[in-house]
N, C-alpha and C. Protein backbone atom coordinates (compact mmCIF):
# COMPACT_ATOMS: atom_id res chain seq x y z
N UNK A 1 67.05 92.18 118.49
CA UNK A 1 68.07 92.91 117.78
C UNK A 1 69.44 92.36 118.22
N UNK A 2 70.79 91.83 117.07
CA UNK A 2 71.56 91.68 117.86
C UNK A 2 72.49 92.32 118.36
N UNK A 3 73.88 92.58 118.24
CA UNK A 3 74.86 93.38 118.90
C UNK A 3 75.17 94.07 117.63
N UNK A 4 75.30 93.64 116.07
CA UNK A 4 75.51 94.36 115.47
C UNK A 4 74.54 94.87 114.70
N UNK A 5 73.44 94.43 114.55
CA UNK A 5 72.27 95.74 114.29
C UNK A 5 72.30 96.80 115.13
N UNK A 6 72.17 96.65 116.04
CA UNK A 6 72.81 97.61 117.53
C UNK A 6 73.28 98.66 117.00
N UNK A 7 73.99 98.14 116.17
CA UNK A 7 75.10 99.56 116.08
C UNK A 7 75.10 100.30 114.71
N UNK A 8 74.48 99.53 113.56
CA UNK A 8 73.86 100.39 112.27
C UNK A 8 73.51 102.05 112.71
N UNK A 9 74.25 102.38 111.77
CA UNK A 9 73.44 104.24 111.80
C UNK A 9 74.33 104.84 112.85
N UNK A 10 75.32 104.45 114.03
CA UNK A 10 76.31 104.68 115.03
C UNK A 10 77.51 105.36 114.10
N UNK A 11 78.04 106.06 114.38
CA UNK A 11 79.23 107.00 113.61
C UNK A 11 79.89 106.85 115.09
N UNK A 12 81.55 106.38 114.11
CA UNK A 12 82.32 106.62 115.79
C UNK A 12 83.34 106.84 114.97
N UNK A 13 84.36 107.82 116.05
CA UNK A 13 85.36 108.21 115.47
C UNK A 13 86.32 107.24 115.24
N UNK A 14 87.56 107.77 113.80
CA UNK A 14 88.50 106.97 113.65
C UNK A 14 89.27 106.12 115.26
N UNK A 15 89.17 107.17 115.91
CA UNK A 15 90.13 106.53 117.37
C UNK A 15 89.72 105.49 118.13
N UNK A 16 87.79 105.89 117.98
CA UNK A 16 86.96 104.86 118.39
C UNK A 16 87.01 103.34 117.80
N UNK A 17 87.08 103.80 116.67
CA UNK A 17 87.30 102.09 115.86
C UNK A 17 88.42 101.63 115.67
N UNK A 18 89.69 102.12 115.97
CA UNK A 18 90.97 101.23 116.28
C UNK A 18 90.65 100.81 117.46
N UNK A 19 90.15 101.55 118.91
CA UNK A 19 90.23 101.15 120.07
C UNK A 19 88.84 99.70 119.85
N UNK A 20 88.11 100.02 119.21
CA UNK A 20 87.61 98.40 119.14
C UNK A 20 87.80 97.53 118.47
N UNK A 21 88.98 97.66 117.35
CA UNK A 21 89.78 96.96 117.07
C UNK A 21 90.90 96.23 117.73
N UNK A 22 91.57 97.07 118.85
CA UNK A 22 92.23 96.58 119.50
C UNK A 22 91.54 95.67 120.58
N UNK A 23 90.10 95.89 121.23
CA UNK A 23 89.77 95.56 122.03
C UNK A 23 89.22 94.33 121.74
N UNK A 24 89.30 93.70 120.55
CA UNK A 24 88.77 92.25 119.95
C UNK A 24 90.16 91.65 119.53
N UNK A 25 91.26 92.53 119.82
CA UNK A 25 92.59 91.87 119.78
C UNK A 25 92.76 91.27 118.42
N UNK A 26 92.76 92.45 117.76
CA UNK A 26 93.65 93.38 116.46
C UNK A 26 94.63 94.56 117.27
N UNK A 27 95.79 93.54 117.05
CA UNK A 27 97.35 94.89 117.07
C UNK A 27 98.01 95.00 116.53
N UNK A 28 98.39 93.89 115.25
CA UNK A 28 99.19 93.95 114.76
C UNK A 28 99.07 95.28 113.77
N UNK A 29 100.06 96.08 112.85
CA UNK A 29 100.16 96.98 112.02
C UNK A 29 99.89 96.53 110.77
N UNK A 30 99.74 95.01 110.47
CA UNK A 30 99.42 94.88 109.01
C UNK A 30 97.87 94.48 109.05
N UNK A 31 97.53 94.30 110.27
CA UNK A 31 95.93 93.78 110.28
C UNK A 31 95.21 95.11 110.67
N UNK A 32 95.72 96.42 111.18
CA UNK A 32 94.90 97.21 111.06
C UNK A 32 95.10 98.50 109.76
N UNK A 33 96.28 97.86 109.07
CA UNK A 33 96.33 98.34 107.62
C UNK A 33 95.05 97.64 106.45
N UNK A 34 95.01 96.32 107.06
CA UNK A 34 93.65 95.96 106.25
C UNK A 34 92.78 96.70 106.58
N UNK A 35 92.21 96.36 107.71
CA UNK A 35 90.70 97.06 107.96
C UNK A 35 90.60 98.87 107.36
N UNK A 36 91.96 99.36 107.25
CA UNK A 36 91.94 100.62 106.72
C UNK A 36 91.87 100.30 105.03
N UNK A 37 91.97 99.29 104.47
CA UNK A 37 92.42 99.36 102.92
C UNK A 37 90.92 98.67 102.80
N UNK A 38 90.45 98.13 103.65
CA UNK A 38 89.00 97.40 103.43
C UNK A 38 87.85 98.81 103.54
N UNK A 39 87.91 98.84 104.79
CA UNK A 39 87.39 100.30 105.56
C UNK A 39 87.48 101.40 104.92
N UNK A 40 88.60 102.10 104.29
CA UNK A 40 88.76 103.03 103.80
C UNK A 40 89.34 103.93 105.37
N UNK A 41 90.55 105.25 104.58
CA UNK A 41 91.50 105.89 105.79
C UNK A 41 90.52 107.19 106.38
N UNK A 42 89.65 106.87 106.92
CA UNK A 42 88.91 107.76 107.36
C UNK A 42 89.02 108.40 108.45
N UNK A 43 88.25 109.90 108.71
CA UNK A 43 87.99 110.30 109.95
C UNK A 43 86.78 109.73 110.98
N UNK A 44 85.77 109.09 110.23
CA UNK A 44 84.82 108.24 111.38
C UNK A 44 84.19 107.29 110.32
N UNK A 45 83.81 106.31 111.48
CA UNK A 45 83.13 105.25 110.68
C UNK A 45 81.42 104.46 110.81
N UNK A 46 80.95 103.93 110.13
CA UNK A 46 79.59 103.60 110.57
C UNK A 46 80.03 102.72 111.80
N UNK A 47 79.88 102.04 113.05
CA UNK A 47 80.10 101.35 114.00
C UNK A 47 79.69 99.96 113.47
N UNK A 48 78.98 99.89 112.38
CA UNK A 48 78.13 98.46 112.32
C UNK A 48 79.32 97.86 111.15
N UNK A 49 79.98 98.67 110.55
CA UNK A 49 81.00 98.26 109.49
C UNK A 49 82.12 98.02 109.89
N UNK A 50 82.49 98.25 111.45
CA UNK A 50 83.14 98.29 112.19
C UNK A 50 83.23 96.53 112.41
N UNK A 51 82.12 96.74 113.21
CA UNK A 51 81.63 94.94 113.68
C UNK A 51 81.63 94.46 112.55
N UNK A 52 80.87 94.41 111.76
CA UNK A 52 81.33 93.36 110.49
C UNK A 52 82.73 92.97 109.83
N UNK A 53 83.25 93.76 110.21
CA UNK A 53 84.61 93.45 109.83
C UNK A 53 85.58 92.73 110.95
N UNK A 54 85.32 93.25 111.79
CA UNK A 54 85.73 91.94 112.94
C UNK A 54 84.89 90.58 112.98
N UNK A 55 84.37 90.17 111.89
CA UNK A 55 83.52 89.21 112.03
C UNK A 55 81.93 88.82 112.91
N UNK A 56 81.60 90.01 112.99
CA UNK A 56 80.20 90.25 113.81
C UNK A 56 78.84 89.91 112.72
């Protein structure tokens, strides 16, 4: 299994998925306006849609 099958079916909160956004070093305000316009402005997210979008 790899790191992002791992995480299919994982719900993490909105706060959770900026903080691993930031932690793959996404800070800027227009790159985490994408992942919200890609993502959608949610209160939580699947974790695996998370990783895929950071390129996982």
């Amino acid at each position: 299994m790899t790191y992002s099958e791992s995480a299919e079916g994982v719900i993490v909160t909105r706060a959770r998925a900026l903080l691993e956004l930031q932690r793959h070093g996404v800070f800027r305000a227009e790159d985490i306006a994408e992942f919200l316009f890609d993502c959608g402005d949610l209160e939580s997210y699947d974790a695996g849609d998370v990783l895929r979008w950071l390129g996982y």
